[in-house]
C-alpha atoms as a PDB file:
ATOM      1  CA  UNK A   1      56.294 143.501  71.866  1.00  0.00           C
ATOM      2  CA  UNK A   2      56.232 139.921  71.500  1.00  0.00           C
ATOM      3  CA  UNK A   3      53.747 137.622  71.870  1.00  0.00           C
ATOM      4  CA  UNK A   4      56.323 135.154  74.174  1.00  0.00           C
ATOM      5  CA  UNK A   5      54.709 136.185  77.523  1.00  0.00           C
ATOM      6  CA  UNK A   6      54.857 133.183  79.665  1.00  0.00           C
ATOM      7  CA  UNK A   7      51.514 134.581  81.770  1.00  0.00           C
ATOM      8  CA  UNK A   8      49.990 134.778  78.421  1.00  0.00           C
ATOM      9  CA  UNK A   9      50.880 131.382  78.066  1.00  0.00           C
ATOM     10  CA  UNK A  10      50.038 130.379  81.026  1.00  0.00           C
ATOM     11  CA  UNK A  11      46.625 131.992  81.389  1.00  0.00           C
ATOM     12  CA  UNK A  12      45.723 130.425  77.836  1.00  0.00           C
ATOM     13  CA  UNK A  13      46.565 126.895  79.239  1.00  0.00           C
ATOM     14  CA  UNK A  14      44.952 127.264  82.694  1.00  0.00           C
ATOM     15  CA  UNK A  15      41.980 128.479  80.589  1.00  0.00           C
ATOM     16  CA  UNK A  16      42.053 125.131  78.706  1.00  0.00           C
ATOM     17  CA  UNK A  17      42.218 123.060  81.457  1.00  0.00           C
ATOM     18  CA  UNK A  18      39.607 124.633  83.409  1.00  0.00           C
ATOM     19  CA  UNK A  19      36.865 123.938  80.367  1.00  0.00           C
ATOM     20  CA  UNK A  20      38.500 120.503  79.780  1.00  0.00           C
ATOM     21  CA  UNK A  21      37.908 119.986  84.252  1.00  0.00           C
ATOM     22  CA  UNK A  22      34.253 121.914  83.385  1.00  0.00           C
ATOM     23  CA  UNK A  23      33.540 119.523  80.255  1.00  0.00           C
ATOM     24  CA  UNK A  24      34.246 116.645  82.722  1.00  0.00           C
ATOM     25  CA  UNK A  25      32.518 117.806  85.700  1.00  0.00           C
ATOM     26  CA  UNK A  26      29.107 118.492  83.439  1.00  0.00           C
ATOM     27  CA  UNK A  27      29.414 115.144  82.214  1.00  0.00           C
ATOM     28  CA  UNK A  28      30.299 113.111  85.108  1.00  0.00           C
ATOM     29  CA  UNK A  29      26.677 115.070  86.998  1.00  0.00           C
ATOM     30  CA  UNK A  30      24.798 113.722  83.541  1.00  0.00           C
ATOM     31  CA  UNK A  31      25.995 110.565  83.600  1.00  0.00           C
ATOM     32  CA  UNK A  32      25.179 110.068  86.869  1.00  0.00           C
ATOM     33  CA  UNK A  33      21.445 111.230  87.155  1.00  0.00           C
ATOM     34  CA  UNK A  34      20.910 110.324  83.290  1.00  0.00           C
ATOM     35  CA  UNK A  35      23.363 107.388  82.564  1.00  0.00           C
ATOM     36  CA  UNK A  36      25.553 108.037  79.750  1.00  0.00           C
ATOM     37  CA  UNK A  37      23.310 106.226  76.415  1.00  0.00           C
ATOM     38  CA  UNK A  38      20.629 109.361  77.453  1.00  0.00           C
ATOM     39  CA  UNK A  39      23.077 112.335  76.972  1.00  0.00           C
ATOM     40  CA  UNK A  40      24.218 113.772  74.238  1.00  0.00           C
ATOM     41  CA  UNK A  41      26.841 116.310  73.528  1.00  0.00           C
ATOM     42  CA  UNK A  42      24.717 119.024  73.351  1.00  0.00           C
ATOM     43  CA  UNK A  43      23.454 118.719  77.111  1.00  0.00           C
ATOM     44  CA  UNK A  44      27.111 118.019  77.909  1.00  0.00           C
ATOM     45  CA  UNK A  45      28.013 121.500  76.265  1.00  0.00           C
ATOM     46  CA  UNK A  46      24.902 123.649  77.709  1.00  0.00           C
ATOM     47  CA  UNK A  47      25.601 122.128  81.256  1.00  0.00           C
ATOM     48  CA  UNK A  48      29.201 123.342  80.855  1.00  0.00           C
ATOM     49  CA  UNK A  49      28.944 126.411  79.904  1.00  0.00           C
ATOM     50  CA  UNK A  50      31.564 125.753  76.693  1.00  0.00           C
ATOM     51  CA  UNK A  51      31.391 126.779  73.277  1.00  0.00           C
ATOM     52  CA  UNK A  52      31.059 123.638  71.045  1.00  0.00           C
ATOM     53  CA  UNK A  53      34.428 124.025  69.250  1.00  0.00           C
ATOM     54  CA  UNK A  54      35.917 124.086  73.097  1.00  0.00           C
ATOM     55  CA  UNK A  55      34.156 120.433  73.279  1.00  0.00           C
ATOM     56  CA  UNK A  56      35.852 119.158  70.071  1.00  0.00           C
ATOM     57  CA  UNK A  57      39.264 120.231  71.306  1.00  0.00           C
ATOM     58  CA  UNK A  58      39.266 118.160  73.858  1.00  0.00           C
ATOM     59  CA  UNK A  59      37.192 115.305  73.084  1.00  0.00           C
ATOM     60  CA  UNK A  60      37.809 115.213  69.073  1.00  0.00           C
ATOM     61  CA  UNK A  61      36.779 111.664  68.468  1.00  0.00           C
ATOM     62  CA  UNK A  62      33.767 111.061  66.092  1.00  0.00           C
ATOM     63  CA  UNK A  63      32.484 109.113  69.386  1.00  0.00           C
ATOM     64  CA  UNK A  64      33.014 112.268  72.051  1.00  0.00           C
ATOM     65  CA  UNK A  65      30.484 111.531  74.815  1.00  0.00           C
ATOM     66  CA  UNK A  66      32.498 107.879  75.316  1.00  0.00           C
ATOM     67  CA  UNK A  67      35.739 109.733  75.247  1.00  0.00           C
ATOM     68  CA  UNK A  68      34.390 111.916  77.930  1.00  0.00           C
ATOM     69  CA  UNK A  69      32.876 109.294  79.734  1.00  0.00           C
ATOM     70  CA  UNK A  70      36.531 107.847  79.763  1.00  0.00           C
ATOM     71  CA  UNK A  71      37.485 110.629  81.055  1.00  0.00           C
ATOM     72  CA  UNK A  72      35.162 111.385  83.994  1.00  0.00           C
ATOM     73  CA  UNK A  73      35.660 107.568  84.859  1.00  0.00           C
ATOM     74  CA  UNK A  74      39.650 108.493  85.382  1.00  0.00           C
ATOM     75  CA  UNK A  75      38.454 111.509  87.430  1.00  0.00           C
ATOM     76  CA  UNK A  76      36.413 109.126  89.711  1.00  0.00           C
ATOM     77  CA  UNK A  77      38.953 106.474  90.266  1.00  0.00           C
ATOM     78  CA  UNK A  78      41.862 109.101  90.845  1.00  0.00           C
ATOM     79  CA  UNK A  79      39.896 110.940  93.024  1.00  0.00           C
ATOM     80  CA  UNK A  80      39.648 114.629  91.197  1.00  0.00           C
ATOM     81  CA  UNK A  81      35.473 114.120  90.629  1.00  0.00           C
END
């Protein structure tokens, strides 16, 4: 059998995206009650529920918490946070 299932595929990318949305989401809450120079990766990742190496796959800049705060910004103005 190969490993060419598109379900597989799919399920594997609709896996990332959720923890990407749930990296996001954890920030965007810390931001807000914390403001961003007060929270550091490591309350990003416990309030996510993510493994670590999840974090730096989709934030792999050596400054992740402003790449995430980019992000949750983009989720604000676009509606999806």
């Amino acid at each position: 059998m190969s490993g060419s299932d598109p379900a597989v595929g799919s399920d594997r990318a609709t896996g990332k995206s959720e923890a990407r949305q749930r990296l996001v989401a954890g920030a965007y809450e810390l931001f807000s009650q914390r403001g961003v120079q007060a929270v550091g990766i490591d309350a990003i990742i416990e309030r996510s529920g993510v493994a670590r190496q999840t974090m730096y796959r989709h934030f792999a800049s050596s400054k992740n918490s402003c790449s995430l705060f980019r992000a949750t910004r983009a989720a604000v103005d676009t509606g999806l946070a």
